[in-house]
PDB file of N, CA and C in Angstrom:
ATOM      1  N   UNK A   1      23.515 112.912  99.130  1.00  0.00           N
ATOM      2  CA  UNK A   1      23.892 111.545  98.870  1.00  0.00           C
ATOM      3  C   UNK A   1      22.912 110.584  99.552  1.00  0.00           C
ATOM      4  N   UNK A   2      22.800 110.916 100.677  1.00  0.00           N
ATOM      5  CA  UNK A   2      21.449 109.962 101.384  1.00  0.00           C
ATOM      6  C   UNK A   2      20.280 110.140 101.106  1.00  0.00           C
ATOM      7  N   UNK A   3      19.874 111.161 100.524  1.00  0.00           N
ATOM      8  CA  UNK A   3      18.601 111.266  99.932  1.00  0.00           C
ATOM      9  C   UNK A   3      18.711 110.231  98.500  1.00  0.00           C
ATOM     10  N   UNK A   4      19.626 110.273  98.047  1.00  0.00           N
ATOM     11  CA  UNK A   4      19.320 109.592  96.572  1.00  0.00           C
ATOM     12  C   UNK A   4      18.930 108.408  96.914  1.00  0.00           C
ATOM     13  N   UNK A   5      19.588 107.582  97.759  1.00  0.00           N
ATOM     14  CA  UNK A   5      20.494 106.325  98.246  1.00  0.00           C
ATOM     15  C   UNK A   5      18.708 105.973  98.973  1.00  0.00           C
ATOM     16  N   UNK A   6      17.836 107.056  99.901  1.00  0.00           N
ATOM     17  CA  UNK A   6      16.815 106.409 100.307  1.00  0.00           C
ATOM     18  C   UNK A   6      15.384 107.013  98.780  1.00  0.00           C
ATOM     19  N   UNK A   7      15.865 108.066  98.069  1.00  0.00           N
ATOM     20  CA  UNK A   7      14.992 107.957  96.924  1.00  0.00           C
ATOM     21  C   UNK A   7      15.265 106.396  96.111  1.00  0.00           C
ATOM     22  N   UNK A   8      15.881 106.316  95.626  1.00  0.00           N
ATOM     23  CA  UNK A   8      16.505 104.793  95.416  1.00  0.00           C
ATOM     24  C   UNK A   8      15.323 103.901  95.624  1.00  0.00           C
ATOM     25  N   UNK A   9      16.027 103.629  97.079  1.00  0.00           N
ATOM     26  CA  UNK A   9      15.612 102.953  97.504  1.00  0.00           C
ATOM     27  C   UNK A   9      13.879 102.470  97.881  1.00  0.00           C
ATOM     28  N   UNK A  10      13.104 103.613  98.476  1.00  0.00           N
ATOM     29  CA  UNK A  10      11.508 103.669  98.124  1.00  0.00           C
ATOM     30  C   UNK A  10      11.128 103.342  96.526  1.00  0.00           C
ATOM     31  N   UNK A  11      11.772 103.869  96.116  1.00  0.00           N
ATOM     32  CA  UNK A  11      11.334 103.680  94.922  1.00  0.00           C
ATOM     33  C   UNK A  11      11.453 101.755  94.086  1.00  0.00           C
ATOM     34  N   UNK A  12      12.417 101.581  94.332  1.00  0.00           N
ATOM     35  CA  UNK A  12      12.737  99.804  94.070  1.00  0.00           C
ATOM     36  C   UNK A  12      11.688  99.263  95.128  1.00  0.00           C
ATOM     37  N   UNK A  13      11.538  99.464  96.502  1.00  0.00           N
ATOM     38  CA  UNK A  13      10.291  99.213  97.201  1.00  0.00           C
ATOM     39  C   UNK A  13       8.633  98.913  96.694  1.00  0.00           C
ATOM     40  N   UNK A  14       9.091 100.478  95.820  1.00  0.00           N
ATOM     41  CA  UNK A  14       7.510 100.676  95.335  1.00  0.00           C
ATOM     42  C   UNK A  14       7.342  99.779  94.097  1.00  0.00           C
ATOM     43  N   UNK A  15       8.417  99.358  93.354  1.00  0.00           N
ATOM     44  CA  UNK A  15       8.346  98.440  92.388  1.00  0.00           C
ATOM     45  C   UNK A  15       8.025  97.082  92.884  1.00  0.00           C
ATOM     46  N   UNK A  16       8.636  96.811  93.732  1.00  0.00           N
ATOM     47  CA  UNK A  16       8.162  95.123  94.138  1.00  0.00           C
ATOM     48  C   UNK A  16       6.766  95.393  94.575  1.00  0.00           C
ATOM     49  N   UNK A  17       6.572  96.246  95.182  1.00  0.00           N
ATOM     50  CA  UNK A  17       5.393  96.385  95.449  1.00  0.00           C
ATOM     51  C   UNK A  17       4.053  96.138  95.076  1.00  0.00           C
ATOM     52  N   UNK A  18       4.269  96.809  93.677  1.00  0.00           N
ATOM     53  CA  UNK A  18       3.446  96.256  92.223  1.00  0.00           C
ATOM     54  C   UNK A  18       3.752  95.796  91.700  1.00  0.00           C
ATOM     55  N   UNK A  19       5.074  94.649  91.257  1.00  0.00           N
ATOM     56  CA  UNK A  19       5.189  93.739  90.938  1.00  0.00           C
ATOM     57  C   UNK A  19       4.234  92.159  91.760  1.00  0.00           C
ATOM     58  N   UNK A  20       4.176  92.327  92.834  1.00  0.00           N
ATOM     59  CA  UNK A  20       3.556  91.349  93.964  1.00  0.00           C
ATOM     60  C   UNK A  20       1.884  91.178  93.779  1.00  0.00           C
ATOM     61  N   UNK A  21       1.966  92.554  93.915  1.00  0.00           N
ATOM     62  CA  UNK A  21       0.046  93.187  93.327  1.00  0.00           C
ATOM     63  C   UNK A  21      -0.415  92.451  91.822  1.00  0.00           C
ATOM     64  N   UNK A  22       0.685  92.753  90.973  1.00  0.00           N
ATOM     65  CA  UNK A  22      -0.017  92.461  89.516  1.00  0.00           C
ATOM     66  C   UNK A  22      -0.009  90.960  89.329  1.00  0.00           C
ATOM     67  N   UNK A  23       1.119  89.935  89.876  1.00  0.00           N
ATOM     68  CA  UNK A  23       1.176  88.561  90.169  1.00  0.00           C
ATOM     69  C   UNK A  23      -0.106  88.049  90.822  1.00  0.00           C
ATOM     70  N   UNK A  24      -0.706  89.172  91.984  1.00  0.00           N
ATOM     71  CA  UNK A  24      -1.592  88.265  92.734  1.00  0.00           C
ATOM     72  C   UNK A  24      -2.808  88.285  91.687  1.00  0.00           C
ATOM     73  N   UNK A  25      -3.053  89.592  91.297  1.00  0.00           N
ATOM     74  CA  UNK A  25      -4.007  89.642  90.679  1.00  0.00           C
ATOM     75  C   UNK A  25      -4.398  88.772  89.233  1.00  0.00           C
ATOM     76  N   UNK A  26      -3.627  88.155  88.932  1.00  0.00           N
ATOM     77  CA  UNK A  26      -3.367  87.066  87.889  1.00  0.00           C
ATOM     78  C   UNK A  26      -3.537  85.494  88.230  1.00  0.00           C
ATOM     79  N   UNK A  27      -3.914  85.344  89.463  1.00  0.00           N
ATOM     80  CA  UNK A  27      -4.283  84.046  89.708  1.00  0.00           C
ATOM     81  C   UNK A  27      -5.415  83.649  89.499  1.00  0.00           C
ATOM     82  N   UNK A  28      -5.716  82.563  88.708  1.00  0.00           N
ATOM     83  CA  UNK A  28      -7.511  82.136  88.084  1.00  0.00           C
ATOM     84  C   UNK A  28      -7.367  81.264  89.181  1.00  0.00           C
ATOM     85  N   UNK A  29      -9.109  81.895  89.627  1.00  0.00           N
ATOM     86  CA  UNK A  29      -9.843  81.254  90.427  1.00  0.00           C
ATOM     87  C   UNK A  29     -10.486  79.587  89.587  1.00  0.00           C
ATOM     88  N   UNK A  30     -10.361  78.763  90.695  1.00  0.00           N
ATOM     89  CA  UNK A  30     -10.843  77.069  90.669  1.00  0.00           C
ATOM     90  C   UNK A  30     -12.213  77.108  89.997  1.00  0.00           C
ATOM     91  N   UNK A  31     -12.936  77.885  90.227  1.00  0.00           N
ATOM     92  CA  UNK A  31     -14.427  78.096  89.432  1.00  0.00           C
ATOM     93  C   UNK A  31     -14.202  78.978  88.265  1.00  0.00           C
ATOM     94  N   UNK A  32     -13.441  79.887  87.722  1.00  0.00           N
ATOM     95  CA  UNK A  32     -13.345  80.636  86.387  1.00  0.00           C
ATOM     96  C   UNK A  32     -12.299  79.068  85.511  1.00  0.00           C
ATOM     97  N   UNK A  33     -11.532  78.159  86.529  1.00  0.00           N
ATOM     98  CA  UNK A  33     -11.095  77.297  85.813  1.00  0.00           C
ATOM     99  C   UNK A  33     -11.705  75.867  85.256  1.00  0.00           C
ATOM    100  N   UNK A  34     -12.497  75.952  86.367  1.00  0.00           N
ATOM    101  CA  UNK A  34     -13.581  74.573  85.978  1.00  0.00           C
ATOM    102  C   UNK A  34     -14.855  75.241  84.665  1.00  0.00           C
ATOM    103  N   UNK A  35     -14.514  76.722  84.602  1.00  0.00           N
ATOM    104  CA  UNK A  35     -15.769  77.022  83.604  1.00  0.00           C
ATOM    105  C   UNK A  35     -15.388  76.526  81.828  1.00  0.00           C
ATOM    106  N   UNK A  36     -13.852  77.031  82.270  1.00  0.00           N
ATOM    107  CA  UNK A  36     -13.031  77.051  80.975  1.00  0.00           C
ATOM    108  C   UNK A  36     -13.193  75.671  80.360  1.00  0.00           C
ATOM    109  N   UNK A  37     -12.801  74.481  81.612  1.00  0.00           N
ATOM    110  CA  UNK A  37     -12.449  73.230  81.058  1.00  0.00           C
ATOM    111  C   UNK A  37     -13.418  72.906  80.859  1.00  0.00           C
ATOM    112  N   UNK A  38     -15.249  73.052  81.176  1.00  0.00           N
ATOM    113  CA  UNK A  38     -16.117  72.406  80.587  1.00  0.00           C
ATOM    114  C   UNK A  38     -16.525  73.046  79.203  1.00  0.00           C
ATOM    115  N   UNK A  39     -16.276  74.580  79.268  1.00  0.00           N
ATOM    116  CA  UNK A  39     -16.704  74.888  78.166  1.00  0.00           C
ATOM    117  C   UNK A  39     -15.651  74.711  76.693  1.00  0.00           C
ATOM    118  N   UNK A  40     -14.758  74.359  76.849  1.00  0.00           N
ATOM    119  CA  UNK A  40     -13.408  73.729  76.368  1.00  0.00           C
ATOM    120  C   UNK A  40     -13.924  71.801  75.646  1.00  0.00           C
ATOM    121  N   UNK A  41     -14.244  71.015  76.986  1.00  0.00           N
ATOM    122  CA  UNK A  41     -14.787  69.976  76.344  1.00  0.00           C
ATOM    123  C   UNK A  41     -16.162  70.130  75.677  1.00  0.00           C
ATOM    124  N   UNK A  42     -17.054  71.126  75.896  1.00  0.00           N
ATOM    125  CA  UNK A  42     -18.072  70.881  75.098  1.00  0.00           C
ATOM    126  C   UNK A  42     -18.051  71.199  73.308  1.00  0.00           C
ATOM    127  N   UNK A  43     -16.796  72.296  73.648  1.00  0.00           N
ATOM    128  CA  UNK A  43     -16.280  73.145  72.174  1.00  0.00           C
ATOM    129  C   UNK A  43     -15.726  71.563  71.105  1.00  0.00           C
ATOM    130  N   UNK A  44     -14.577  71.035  72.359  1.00  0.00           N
ATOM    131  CA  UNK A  44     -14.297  69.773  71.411  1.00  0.00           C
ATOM    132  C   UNK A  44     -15.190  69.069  70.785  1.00  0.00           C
ATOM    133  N   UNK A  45     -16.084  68.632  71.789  1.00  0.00           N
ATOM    134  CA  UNK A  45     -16.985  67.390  71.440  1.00  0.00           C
ATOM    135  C   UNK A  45     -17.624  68.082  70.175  1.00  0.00           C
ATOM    136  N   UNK A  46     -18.269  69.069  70.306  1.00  0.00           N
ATOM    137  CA  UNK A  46     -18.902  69.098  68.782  1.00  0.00           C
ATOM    138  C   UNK A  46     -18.132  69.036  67.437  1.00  0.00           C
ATOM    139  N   UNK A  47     -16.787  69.970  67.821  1.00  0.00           N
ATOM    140  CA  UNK A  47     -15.886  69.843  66.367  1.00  0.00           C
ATOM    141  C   UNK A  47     -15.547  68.510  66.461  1.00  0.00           C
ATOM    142  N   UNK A  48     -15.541  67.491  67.419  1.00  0.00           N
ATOM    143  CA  UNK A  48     -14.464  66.562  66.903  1.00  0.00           C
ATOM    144  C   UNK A  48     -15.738  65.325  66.139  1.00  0.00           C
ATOM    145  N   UNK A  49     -17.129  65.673  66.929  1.00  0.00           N
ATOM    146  CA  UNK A  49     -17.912  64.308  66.368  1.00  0.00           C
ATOM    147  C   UNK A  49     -19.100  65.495  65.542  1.00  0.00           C
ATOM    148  N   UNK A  50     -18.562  66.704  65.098  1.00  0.00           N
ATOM    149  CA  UNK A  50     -19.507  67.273  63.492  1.00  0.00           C
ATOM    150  C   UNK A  50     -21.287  67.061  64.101  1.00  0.00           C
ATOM    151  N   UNK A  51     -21.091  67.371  66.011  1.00  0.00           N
ATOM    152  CA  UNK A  51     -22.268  67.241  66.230  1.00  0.00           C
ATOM    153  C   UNK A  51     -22.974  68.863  66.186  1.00  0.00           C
ATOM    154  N   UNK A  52     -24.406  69.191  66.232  1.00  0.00           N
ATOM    155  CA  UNK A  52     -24.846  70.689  66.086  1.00  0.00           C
ATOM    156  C   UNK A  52     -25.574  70.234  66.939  1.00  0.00           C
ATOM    157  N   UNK A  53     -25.393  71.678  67.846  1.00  0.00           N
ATOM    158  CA  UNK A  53     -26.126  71.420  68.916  1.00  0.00           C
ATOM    159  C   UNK A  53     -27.676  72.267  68.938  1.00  0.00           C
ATOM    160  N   UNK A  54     -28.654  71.252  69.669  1.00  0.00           N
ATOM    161  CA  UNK A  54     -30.014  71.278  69.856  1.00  0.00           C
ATOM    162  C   UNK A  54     -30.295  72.795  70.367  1.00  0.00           C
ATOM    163  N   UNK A  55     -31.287  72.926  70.803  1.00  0.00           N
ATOM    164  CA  UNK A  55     -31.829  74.479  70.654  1.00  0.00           C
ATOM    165  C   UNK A  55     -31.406  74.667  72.340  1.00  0.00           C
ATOM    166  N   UNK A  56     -31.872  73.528  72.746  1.00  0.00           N
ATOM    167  CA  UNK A  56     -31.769  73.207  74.725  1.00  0.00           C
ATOM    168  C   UNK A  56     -30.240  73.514  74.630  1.00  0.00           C
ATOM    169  N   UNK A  57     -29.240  72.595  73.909  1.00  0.00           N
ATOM    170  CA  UNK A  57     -27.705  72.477  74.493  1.00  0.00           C
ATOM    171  C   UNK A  57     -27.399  73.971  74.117  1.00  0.00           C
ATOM    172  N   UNK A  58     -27.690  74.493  73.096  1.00  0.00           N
ATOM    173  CA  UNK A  58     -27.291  75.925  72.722  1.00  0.00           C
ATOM    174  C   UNK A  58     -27.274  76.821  73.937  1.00  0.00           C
ATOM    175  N   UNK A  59     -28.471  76.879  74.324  1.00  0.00           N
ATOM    176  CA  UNK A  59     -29.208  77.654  75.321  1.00  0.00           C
ATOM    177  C   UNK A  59     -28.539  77.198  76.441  1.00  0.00           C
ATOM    178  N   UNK A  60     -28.090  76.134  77.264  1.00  0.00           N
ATOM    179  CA  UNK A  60     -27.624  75.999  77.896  1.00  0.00           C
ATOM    180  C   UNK A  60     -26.501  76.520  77.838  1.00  0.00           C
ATOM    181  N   UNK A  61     -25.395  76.499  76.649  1.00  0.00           N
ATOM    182  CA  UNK A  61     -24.304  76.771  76.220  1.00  0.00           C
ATOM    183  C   UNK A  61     -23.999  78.562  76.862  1.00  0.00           C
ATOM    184  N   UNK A  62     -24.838  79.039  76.152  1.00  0.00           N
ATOM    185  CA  UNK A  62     -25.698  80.461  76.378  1.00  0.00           C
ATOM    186  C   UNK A  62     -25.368  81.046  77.717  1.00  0.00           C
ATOM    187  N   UNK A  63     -26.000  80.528  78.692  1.00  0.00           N
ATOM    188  CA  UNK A  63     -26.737  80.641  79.802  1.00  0.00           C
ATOM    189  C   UNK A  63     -25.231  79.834  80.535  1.00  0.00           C
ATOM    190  N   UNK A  64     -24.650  79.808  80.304  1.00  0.00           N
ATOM    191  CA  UNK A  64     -23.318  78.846  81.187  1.00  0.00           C
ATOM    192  C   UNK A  64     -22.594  79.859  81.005  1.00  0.00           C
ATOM    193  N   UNK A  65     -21.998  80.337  79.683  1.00  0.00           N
ATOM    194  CA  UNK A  65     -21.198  81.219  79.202  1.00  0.00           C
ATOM    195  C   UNK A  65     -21.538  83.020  79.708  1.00  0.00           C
ATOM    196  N   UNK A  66     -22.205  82.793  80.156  1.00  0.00           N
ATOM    197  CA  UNK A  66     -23.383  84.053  81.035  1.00  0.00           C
ATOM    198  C   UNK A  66     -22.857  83.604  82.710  1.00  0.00           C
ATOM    199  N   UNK A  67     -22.769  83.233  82.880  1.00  0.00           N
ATOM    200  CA  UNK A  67     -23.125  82.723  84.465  1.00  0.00           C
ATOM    201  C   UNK A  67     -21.703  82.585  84.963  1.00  0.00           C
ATOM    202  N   UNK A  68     -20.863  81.962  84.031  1.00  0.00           N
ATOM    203  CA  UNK A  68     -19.491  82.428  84.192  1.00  0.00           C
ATOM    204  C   UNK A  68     -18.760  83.847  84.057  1.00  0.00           C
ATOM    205  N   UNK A  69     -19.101  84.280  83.191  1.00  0.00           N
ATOM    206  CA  UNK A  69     -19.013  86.212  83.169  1.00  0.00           C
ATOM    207  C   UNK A  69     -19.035  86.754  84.113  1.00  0.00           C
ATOM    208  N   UNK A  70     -20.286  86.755  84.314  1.00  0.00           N
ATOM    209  CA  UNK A  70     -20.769  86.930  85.497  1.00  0.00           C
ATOM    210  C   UNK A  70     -19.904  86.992  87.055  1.00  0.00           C
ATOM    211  N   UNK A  71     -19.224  85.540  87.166  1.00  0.00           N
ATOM    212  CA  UNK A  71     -18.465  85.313  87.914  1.00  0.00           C
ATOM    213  C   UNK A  71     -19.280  84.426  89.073  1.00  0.00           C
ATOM    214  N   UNK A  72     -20.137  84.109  88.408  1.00  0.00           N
ATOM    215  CA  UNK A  72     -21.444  83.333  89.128  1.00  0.00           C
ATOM    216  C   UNK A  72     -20.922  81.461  88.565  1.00  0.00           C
ATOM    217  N   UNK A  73     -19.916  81.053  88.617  1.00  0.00           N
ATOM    218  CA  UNK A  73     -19.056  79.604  87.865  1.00  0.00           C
ATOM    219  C   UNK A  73     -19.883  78.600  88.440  1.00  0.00           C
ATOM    220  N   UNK A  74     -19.974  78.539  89.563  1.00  0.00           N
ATOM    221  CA  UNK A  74     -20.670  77.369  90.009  1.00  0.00           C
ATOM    222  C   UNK A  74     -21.985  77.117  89.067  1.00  0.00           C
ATOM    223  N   UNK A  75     -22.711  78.352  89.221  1.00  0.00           N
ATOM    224  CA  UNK A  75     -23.916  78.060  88.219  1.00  0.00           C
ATOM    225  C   UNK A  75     -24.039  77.769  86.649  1.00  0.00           C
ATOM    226  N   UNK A  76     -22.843  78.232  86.059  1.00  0.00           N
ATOM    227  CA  UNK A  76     -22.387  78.063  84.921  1.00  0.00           C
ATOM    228  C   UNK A  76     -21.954  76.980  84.463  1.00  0.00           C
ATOM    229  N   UNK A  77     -21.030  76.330  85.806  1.00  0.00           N
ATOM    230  CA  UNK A  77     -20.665  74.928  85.326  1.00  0.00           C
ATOM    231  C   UNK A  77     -20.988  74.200  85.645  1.00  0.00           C
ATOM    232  N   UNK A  78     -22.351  74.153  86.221  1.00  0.00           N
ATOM    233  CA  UNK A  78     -23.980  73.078  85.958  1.00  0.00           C
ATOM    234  C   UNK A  78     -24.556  73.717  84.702  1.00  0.00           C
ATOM    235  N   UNK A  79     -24.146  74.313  84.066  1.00  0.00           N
ATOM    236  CA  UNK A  79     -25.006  74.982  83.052  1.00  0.00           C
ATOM    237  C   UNK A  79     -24.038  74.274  81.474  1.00  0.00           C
ATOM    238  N   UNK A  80     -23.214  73.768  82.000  1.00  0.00           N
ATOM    239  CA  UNK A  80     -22.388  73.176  80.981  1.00  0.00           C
ATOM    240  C   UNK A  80     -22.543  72.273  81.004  1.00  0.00           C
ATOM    241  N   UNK A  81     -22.818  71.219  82.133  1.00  0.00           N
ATOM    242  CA  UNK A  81     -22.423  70.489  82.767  1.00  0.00           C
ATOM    243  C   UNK A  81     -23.825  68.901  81.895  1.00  0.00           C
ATOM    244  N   UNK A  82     -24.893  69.951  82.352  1.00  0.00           N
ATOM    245  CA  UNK A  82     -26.263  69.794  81.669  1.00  0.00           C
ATOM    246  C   UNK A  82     -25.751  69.918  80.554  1.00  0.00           C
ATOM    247  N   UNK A  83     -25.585  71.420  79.692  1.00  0.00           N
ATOM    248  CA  UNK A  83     -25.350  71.033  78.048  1.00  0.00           C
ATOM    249  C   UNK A  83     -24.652  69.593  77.415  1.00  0.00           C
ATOM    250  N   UNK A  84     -23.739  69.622  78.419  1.00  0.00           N
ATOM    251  CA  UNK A  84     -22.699  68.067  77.583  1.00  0.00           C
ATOM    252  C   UNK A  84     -23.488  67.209  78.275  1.00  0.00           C
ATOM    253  N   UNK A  85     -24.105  66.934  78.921  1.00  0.00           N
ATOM    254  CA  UNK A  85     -24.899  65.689  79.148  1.00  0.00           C
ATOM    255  C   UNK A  85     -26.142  65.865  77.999  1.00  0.00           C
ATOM    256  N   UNK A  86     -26.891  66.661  77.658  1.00  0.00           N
ATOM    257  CA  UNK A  86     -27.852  66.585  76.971  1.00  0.00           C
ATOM    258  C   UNK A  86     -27.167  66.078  75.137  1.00  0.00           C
ATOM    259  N   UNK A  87     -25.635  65.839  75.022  1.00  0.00           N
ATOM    260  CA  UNK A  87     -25.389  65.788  73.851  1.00  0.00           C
ATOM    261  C   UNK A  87     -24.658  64.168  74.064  1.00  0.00           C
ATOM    262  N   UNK A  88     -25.086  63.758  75.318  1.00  0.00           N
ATOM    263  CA  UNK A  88     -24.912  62.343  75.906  1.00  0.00           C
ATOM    264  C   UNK A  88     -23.126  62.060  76.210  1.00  0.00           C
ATOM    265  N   UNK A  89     -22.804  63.025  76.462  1.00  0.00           N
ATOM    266  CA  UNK A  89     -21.186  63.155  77.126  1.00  0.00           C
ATOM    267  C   UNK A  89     -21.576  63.005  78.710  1.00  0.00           C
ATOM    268  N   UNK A  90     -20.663  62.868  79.402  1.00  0.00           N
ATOM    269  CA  UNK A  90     -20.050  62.829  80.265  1.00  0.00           C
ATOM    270  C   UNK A  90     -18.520  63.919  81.126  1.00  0.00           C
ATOM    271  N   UNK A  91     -19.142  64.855  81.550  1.00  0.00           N
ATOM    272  CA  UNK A  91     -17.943  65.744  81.682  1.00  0.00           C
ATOM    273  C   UNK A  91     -16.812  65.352  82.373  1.00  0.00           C
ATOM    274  N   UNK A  92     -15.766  65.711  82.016  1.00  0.00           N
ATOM    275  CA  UNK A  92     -14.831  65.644  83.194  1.00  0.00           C
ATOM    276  C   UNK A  92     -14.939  67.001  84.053  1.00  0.00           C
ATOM    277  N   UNK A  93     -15.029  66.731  85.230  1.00  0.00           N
ATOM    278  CA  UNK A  93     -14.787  67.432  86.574  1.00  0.00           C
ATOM    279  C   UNK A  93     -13.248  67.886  86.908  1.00  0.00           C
ATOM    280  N   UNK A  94     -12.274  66.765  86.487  1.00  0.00           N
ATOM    281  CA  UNK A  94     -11.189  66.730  87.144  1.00  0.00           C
ATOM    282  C   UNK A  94     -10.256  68.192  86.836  1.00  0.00           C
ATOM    283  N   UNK A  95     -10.092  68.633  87.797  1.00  0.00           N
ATOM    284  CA  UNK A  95      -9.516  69.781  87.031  1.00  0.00           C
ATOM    285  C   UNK A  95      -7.604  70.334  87.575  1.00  0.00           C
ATOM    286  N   UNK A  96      -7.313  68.782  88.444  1.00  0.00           N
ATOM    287  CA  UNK A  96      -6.048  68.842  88.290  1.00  0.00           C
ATOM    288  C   UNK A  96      -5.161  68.775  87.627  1.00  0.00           C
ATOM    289  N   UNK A  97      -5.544  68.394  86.059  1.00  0.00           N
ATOM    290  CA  UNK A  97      -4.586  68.567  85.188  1.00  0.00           C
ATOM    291  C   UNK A  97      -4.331  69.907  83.842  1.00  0.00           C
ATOM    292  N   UNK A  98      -5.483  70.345  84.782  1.00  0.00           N
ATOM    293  CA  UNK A  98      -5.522  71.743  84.289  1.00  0.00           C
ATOM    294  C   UNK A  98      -4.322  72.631  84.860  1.00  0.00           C
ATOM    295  N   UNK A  99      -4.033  72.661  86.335  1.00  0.00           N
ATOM    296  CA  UNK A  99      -2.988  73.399  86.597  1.00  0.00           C
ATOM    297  C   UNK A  99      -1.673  72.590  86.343  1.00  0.00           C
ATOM    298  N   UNK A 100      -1.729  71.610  86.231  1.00  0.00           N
ATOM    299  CA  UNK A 100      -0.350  71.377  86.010  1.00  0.00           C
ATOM    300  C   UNK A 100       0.357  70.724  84.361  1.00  0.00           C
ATOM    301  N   UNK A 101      -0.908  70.678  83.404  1.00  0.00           N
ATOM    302  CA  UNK A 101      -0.734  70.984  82.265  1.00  0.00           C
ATOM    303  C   UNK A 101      -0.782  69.444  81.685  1.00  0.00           C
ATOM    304  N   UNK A 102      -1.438  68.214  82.767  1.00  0.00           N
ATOM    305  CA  UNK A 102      -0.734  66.731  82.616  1.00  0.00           C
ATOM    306  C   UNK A 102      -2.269  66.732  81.930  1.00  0.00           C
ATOM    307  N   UNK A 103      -2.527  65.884  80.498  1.00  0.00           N
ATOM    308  CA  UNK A 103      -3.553  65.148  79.557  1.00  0.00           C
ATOM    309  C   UNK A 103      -3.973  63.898  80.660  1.00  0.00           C
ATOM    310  N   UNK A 104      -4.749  64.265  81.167  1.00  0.00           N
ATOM    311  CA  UNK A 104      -5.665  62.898  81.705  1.00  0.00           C
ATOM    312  C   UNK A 104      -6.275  61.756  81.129  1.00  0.00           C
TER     313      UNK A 104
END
Protein backbone atom coordinates (compact mmCIF):
# COMPACT_ATOMS: atom_id res chain seq x y z
CA UNK A 1 0.00 0.00 0.00
CA UNK A 2 2.86 2.49 0.67
CA UNK A 3 4.67 1.66 -2.15
CA UNK A 4 1.80 2.55 -4.50
CA UNK A 5 0.87 5.69 -2.46
CA UNK A 6 4.92 6.79 -2.87
CA UNK A 7 4.94 5.18 -6.68
CA UNK A 8 2.03 7.62 -7.06
CA UNK A 9 3.36 9.93 -5.86
CA UNK A 10 7.14 10.29 -7.69
CA UNK A 11 5.53 9.80 -10.42
CA UNK A 12 2.87 13.06 -10.32
CA UNK A 13 6.34 14.69 -9.15
CA UNK A 14 7.92 13.63 -12.27
CA UNK A 15 5.02 15.11 -14.21
CA UNK A 16 5.19 18.61 -12.88
CA UNK A 17 8.45 18.25 -13.39
CA UNK A 18 8.18 18.30 -17.15
CA UNK A 19 5.40 20.11 -17.21
CA UNK A 20 7.67 23.27 -15.66
CA UNK A 21 10.60 22.21 -18.19
CA UNK A 22 8.36 22.30 -21.35
CA UNK A 23 6.68 25.88 -20.14
CA UNK A 24 10.19 27.21 -19.61
CA UNK A 25 11.35 26.12 -22.68
CA UNK A 26 8.60 27.99 -24.61
CA UNK A 27 9.47 31.39 -23.64
CA UNK A 28 10.58 33.71 -26.82
CA UNK A 29 13.46 35.47 -26.23
CA UNK A 30 13.20 39.75 -26.60
CA UNK A 31 15.64 39.39 -29.66
CA UNK A 32 13.83 36.21 -31.54
CA UNK A 33 10.81 38.81 -30.74
CA UNK A 34 12.09 42.02 -32.02
CA UNK A 35 13.20 39.79 -35.22
CA UNK A 36 9.61 38.71 -35.81
CA UNK A 37 8.13 42.25 -35.42
CA UNK A 38 10.53 43.81 -37.90
CA UNK A 39 10.36 41.18 -40.22
CA UNK A 40 6.46 41.24 -39.81
CA UNK A 41 6.47 45.16 -40.63
CA UNK A 42 8.64 44.84 -43.52
CA UNK A 43 6.26 41.78 -44.90
CA UNK A 44 3.33 44.44 -44.40
CA UNK A 45 4.80 47.35 -45.91
CA UNK A 46 5.33 45.72 -49.19
CA UNK A 47 1.84 43.92 -49.45
CA UNK A 48 0.09 46.83 -48.20
CA UNK A 49 1.88 49.70 -50.61
CA UNK A 50 2.40 46.76 -53.88
CA UNK A 51 6.07 47.87 -53.20
CA UNK A 52 8.99 45.13 -54.79
CA UNK A 53 11.75 45.18 -53.20
CA UNK A 54 15.29 46.36 -54.64
CA UNK A 55 18.06 43.84 -55.02
CA UNK A 56 19.88 45.70 -51.64
CA UNK A 57 16.35 45.43 -49.52
CA UNK A 58 16.02 41.74 -50.73
CA UNK A 59 19.44 40.94 -49.69
CA UNK A 60 19.14 42.58 -46.67
CA UNK A 61 15.82 40.80 -46.15
CA UNK A 62 18.04 37.61 -46.81
CA UNK A 63 20.78 38.23 -44.59
CA UNK A 64 18.34 39.39 -41.51
CA UNK A 65 16.25 36.30 -41.92
CA UNK A 66 19.77 34.38 -41.66
CA UNK A 67 21.08 36.15 -38.70
CA UNK A 68 17.98 35.55 -36.85
CA UNK A 69 18.11 31.65 -37.41
CA UNK A 70 20.97 31.74 -36.50
CA UNK A 71 20.02 33.15 -33.20
CA UNK A 72 22.47 35.93 -33.91
CA UNK A 73 18.85 38.76 -33.59
CA UNK A 74 20.67 41.62 -32.75
CA UNK A 75 22.44 41.41 -36.08
CA UNK A 76 19.43 40.53 -37.91
CA UNK A 77 17.42 43.20 -36.60
CA UNK A 78 19.86 45.84 -37.97
CA UNK A 79 19.61 43.78 -40.94
CA UNK A 80 15.90 44.58 -41.15
CA UNK A 81 16.15 47.46 -39.71
CA UNK A 82 18.38 48.83 -42.80
CA UNK A 83 16.03 46.84 -45.25
CA UNK A 84 12.85 49.01 -44.13
CA UNK A 85 14.78 52.05 -44.10
CA UNK A 86 16.16 51.52 -47.57
CA UNK A 87 12.29 51.21 -48.73
CA UNK A 88 12.07 54.74 -46.78
CA UNK A 89 10.03 53.30 -43.65
CA UNK A 90 10.76 53.86 -40.42
CA UNK A 91 10.70 50.80 -38.05
CA UNK A 92 9.04 50.43 -35.03
CA UNK A 93 11.36 49.25 -32.23
CA UNK A 94 8.64 49.19 -29.71
CA UNK A 95 8.12 45.85 -28.84
CA UNK A 96 5.81 46.16 -25.83
CA UNK A 97 2.88 45.59 -27.54
CA UNK A 98 4.02 42.61 -28.81
CA UNK A 99 3.75 40.81 -25.47
CA UNK A 100 0.78 42.05 -24.45
CA UNK A 101 -1.08 41.91 -27.74
CA UNK A 102 -2.08 46.05 -27.46
CA UNK A 103 -1.98 47.72 -31.58
CA UNK A 104 0.23 50.71 -31.03
Amino acid sequence: MHMNVLAALSATLLLLGQTDGAQAATVVKPGVKRCALLQSQLTAAVRSKHMVLSPRARSLEAEAREFCQQGKTAQGARAYVKALNTLGIMPDLETAHVATGEVP
